[in-house]
PDB file of N, CA and C in Angstrom:
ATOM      1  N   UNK A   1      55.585  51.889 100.030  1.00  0.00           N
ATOM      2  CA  UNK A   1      55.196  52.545 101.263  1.00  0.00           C
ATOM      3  C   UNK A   1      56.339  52.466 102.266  1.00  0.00           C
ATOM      4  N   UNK A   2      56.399  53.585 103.403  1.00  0.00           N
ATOM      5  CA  UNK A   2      57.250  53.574 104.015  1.00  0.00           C
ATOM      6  C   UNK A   2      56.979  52.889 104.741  1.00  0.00           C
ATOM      7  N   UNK A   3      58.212  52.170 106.195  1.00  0.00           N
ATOM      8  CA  UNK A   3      58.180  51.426 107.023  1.00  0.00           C
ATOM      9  C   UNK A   3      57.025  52.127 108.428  1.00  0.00           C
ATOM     10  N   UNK A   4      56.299  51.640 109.185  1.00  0.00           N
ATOM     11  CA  UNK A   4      55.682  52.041 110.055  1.00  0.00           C
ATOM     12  C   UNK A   4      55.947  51.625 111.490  1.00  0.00           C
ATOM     13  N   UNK A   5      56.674  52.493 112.290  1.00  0.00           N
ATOM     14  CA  UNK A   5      56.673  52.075 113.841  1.00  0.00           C
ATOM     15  C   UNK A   5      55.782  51.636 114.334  1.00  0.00           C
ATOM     16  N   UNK A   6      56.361  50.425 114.774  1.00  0.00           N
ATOM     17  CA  UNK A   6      55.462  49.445 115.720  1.00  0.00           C
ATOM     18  C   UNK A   6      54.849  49.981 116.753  1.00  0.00           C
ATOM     19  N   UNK A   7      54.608  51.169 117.373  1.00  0.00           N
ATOM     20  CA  UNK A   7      53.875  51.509 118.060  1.00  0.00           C
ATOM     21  C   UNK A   7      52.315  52.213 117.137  1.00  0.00           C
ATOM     22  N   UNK A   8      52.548  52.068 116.301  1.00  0.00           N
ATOM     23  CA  UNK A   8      51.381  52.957 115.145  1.00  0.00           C
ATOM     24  C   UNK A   8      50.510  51.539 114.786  1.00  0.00           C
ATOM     25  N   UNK A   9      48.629  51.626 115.005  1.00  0.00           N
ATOM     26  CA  UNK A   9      47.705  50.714 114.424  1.00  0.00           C
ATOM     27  C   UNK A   9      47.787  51.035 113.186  1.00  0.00           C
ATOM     28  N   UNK A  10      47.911  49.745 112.596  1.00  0.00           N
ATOM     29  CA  UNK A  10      47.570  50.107 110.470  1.00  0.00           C
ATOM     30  C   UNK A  10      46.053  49.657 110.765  1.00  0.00           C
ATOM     31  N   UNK A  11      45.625  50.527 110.177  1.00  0.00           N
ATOM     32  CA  UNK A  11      44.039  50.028 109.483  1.00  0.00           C
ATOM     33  C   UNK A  11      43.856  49.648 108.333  1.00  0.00           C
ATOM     34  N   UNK A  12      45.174  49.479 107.594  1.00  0.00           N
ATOM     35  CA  UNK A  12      44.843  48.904 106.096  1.00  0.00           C
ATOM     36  C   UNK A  12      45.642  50.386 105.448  1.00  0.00           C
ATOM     37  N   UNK A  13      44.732  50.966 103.729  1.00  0.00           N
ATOM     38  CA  UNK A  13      45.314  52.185 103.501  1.00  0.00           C
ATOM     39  C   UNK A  13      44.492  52.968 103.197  1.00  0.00           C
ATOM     40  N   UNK A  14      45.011  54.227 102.707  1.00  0.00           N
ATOM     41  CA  UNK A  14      44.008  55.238 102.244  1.00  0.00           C
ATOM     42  C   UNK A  14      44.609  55.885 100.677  1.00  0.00           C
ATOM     43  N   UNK A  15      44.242  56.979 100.341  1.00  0.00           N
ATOM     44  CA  UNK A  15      44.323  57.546  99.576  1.00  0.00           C
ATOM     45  C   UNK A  15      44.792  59.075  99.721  1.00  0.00           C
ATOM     46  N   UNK A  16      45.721  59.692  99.518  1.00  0.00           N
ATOM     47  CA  UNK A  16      46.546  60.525 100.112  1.00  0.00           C
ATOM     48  C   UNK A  16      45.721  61.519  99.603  1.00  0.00           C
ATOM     49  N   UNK A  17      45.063  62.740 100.355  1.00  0.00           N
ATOM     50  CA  UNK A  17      43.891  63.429  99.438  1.00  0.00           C
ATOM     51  C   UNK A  17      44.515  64.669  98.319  1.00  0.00           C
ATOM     52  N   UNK A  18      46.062  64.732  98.649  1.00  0.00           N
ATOM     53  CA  UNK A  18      46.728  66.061  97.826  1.00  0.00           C
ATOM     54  C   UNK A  18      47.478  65.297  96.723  1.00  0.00           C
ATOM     55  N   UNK A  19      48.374  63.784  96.561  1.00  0.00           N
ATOM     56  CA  UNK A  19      48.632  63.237  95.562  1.00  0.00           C
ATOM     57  C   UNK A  19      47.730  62.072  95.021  1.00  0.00           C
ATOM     58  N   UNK A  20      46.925  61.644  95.503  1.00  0.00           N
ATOM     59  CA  UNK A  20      46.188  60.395  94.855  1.00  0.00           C
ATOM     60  C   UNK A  20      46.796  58.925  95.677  1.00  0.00           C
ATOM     61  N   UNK A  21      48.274  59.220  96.070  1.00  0.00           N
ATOM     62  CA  UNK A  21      49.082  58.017  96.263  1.00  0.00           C
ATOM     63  C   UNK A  21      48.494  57.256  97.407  1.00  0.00           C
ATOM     64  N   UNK A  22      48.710  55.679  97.555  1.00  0.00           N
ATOM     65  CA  UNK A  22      48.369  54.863  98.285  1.00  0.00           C
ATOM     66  C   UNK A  22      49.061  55.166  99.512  1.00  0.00           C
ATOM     67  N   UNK A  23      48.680  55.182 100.626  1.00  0.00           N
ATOM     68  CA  UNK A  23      49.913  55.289 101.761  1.00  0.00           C
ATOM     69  C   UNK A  23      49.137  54.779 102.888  1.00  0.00           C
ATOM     70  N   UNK A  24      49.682  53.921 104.042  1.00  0.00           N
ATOM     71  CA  UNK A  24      49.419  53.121 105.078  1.00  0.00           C
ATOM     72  C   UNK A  24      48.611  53.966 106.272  1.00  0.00           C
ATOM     73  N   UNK A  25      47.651  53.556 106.769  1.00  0.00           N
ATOM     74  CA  UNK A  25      46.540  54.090 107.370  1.00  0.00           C
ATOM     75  C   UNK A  25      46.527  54.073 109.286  1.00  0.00           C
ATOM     76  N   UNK A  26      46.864  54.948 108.960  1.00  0.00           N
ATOM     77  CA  UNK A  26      47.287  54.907 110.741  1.00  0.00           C
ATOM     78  C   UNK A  26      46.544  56.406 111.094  1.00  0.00           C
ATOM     79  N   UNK A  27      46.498  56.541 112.522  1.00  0.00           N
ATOM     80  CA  UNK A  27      45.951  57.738 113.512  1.00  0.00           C
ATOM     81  C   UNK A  27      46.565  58.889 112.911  1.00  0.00           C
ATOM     82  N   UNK A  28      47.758  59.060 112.865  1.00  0.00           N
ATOM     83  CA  UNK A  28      48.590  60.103 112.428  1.00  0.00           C
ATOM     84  C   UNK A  28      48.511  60.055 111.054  1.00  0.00           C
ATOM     85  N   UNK A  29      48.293  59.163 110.170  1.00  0.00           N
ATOM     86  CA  UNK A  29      48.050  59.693 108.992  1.00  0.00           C
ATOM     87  C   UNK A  29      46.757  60.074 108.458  1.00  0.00           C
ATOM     88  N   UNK A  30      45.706  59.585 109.369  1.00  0.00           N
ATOM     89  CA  UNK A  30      44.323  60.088 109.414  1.00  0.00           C
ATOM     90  C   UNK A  30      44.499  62.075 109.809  1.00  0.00           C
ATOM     91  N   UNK A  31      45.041  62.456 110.687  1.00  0.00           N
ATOM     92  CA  UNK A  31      45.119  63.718 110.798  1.00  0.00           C
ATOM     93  C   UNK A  31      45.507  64.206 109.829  1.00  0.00           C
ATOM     94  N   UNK A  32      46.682  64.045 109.411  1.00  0.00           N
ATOM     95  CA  UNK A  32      47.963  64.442 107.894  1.00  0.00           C
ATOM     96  C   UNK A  32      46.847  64.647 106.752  1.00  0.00           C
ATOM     97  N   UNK A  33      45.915  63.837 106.606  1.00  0.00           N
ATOM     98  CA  UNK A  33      44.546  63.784 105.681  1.00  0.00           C
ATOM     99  C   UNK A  33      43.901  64.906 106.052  1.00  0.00           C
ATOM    100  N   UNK A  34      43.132  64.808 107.655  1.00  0.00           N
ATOM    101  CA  UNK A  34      41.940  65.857 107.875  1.00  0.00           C
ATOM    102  C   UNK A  34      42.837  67.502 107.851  1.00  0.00           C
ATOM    103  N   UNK A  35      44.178  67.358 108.162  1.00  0.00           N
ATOM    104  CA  UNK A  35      44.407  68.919 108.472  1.00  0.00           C
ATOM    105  C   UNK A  35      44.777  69.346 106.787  1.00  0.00           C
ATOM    106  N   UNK A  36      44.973  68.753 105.331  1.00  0.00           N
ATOM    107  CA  UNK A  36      45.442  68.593 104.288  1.00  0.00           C
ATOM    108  C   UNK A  36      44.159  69.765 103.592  1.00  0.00           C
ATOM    109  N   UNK A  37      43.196  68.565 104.001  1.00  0.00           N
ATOM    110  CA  UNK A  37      41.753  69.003 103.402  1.00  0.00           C
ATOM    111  C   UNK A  37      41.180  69.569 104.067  1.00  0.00           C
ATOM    112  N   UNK A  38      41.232  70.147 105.180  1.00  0.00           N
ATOM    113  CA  UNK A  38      40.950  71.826 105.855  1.00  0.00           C
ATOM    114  C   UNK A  38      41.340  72.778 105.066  1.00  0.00           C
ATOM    115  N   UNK A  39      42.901  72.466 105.051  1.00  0.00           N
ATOM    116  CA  UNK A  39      43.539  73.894 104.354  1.00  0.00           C
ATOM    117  C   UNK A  39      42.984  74.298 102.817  1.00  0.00           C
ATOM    118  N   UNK A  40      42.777  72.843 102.620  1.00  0.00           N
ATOM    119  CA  UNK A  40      42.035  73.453 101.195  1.00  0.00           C
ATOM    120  C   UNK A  40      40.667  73.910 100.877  1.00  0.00           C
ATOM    121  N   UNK A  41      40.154  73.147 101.624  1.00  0.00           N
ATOM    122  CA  UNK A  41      38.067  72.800 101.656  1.00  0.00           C
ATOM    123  C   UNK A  41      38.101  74.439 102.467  1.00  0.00           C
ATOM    124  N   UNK A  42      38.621  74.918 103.427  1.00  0.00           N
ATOM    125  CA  UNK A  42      38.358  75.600 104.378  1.00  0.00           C
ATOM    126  C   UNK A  42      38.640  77.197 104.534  1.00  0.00           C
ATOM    127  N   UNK A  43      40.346  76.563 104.321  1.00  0.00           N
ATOM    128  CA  UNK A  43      41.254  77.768 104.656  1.00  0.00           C
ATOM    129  C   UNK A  43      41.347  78.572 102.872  1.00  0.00           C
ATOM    130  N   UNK A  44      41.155  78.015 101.832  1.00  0.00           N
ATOM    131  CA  UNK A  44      41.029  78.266 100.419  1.00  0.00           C
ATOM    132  C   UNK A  44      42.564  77.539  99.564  1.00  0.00           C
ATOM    133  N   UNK A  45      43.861  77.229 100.259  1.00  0.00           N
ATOM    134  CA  UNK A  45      44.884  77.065  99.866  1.00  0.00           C
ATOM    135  C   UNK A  45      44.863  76.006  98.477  1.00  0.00           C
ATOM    136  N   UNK A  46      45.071  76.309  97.784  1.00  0.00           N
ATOM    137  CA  UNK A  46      45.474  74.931  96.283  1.00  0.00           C
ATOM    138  C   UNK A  46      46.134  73.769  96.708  1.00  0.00           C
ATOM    139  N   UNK A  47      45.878  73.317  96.087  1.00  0.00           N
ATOM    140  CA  UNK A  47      46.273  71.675  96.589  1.00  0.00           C
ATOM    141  C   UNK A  47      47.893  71.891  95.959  1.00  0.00           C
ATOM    142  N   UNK A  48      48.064  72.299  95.037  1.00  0.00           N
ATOM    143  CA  UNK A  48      49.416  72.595  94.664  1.00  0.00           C
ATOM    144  C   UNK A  48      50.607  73.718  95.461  1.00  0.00           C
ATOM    145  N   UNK A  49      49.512  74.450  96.282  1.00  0.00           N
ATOM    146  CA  UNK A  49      50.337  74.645  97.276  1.00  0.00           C
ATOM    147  C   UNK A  49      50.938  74.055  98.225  1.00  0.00           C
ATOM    148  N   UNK A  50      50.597  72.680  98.639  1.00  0.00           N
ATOM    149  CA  UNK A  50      50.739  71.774  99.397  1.00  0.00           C
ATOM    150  C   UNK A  50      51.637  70.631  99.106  1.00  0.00           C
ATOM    151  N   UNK A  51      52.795  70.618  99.816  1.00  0.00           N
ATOM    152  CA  UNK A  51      53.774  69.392  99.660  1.00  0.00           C
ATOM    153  C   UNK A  51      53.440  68.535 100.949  1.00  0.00           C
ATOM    154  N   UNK A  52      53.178  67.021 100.953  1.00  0.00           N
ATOM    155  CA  UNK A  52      53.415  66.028 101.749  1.00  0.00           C
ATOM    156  C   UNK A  52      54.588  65.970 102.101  1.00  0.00           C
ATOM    157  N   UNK A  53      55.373  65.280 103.243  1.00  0.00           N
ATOM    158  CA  UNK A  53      56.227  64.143 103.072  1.00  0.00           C
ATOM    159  C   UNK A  53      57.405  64.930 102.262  1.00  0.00           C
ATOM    160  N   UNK A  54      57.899  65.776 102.584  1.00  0.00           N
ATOM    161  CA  UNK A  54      59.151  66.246 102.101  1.00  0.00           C
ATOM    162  C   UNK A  54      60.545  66.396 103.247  1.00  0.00           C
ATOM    163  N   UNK A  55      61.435  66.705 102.970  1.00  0.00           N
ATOM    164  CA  UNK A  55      62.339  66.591 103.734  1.00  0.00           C
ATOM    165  C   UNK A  55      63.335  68.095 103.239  1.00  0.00           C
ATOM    166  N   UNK A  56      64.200  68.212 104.777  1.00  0.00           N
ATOM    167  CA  UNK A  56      65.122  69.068 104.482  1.00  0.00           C
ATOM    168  C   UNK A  56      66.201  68.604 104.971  1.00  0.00           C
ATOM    169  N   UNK A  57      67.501  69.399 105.022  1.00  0.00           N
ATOM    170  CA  UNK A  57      68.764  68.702 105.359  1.00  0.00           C
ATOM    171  C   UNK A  57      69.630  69.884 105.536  1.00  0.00           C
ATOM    172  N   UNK A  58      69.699  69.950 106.862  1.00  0.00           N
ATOM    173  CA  UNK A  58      70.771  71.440 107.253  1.00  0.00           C
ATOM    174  C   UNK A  58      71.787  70.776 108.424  1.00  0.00           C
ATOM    175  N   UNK A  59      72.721  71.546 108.560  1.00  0.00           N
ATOM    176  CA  UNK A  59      73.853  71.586 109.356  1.00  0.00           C
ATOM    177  C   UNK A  59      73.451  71.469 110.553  1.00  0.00           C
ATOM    178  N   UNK A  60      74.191  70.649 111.345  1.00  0.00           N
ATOM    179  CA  UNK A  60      74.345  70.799 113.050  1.00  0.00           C
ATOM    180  C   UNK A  60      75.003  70.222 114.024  1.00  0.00           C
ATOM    181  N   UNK A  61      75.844  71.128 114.073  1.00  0.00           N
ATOM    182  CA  UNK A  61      77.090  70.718 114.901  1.00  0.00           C
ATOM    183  C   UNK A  61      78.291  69.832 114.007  1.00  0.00           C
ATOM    184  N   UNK A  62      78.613  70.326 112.992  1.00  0.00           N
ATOM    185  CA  UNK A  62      79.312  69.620 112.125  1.00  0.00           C
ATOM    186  C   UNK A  62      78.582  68.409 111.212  1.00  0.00           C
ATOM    187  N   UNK A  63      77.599  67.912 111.612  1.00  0.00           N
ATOM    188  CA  UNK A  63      77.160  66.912 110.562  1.00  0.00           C
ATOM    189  C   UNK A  63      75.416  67.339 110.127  1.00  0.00           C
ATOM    190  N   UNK A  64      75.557  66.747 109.027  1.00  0.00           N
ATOM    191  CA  UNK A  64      74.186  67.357 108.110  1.00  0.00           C
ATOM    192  C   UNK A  64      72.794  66.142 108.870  1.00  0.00           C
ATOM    193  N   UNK A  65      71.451  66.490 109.350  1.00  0.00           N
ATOM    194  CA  UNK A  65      70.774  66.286 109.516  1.00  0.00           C
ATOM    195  C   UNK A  65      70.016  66.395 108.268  1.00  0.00           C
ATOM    196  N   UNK A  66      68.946  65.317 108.491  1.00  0.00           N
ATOM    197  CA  UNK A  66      67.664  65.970 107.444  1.00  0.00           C
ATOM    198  C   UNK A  66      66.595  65.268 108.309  1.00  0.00           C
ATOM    199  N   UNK A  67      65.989  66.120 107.989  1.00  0.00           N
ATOM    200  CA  UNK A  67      64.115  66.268 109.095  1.00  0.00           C
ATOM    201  C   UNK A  67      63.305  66.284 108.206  1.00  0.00           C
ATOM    202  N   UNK A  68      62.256  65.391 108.389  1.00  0.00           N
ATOM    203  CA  UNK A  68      61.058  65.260 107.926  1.00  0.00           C
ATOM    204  C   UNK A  68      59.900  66.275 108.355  1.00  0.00           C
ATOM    205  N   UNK A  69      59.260  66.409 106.732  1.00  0.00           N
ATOM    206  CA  UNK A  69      58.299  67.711 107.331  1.00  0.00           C
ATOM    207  C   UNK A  69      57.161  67.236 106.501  1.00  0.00           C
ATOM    208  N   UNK A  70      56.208  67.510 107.823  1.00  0.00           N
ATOM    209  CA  UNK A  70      55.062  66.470 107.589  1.00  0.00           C
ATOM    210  C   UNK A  70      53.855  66.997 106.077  1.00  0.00           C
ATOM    211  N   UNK A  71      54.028  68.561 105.866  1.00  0.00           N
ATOM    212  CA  UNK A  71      53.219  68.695 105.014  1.00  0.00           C
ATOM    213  C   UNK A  71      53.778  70.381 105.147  1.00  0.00           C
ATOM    214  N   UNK A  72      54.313  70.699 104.199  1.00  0.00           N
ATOM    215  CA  UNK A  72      54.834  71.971 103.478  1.00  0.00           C
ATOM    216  C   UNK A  72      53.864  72.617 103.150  1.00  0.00           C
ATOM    217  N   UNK A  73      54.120  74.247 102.994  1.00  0.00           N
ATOM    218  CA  UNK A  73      52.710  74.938 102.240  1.00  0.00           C
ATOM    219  C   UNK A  73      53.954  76.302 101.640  1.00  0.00           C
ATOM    220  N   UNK A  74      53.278  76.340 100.375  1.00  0.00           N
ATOM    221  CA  UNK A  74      54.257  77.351  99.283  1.00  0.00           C
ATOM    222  C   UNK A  74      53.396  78.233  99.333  1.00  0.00           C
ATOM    223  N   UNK A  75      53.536  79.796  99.516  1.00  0.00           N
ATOM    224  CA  UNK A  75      52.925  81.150  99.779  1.00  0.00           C
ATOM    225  C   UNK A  75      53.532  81.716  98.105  1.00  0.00           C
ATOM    226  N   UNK A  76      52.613  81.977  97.310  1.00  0.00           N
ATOM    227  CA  UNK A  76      52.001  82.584  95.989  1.00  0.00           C
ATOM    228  C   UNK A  76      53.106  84.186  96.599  1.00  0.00           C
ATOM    229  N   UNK A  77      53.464  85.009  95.317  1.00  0.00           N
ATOM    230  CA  UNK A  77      54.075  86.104  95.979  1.00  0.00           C
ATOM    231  C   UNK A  77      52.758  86.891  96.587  1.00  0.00           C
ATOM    232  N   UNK A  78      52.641  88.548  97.004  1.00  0.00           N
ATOM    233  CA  UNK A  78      51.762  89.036  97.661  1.00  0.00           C
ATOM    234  C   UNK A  78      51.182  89.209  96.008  1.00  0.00           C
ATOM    235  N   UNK A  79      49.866  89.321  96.680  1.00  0.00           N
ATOM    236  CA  UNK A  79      48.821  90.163  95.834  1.00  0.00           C
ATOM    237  C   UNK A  79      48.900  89.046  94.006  1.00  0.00           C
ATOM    238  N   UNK A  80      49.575  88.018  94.295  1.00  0.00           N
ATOM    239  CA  UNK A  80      49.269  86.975  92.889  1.00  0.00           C
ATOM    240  C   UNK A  80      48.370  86.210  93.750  1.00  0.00           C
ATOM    241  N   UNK A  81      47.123  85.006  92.778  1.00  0.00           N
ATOM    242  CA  UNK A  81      46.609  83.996  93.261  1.00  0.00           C
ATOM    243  C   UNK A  81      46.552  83.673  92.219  1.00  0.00           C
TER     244      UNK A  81
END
């Protein structure tokens, strides 16, 4: 598990609802959960459309950044499901 800023309550953990994986239980990862399983329960999206916890890494200002992105969603081409 990743490290957690000391400003974040752990409640212990949960169960990540799109990989199964164990991950540390905080406010913000309680949302990361409820908005996960909207998109799917709700909005119709596949769970395999859905990346957690991924990262990117682009240019700026001469040196490479990479940003965390809290939960990715992959768009099927038009008119496939």
């Amino acid at each position: 598990m990743s490290e957690i800023p000391t400003h974040h309550f752990v409640y212990g953990t949960l169960e990540d609802f799109i990989t199964g994986e164990e991950l540390t239980d905080t406010d913000d990862e309680r949302i990361r959960q409820d908005l996960a399983r909207m998109m799917v329960e709700k909005l119709g999206y596949e769970k395999d459309d859905l990346e957690p916890r991924c990262s990117i890494e682009t240019l700026f200002s001469t040196q490479f950044v990479r940003s965390n992105i809290e939960l990715a969603v992959s768009l099927k081409e038009l008119g496939k499901k």
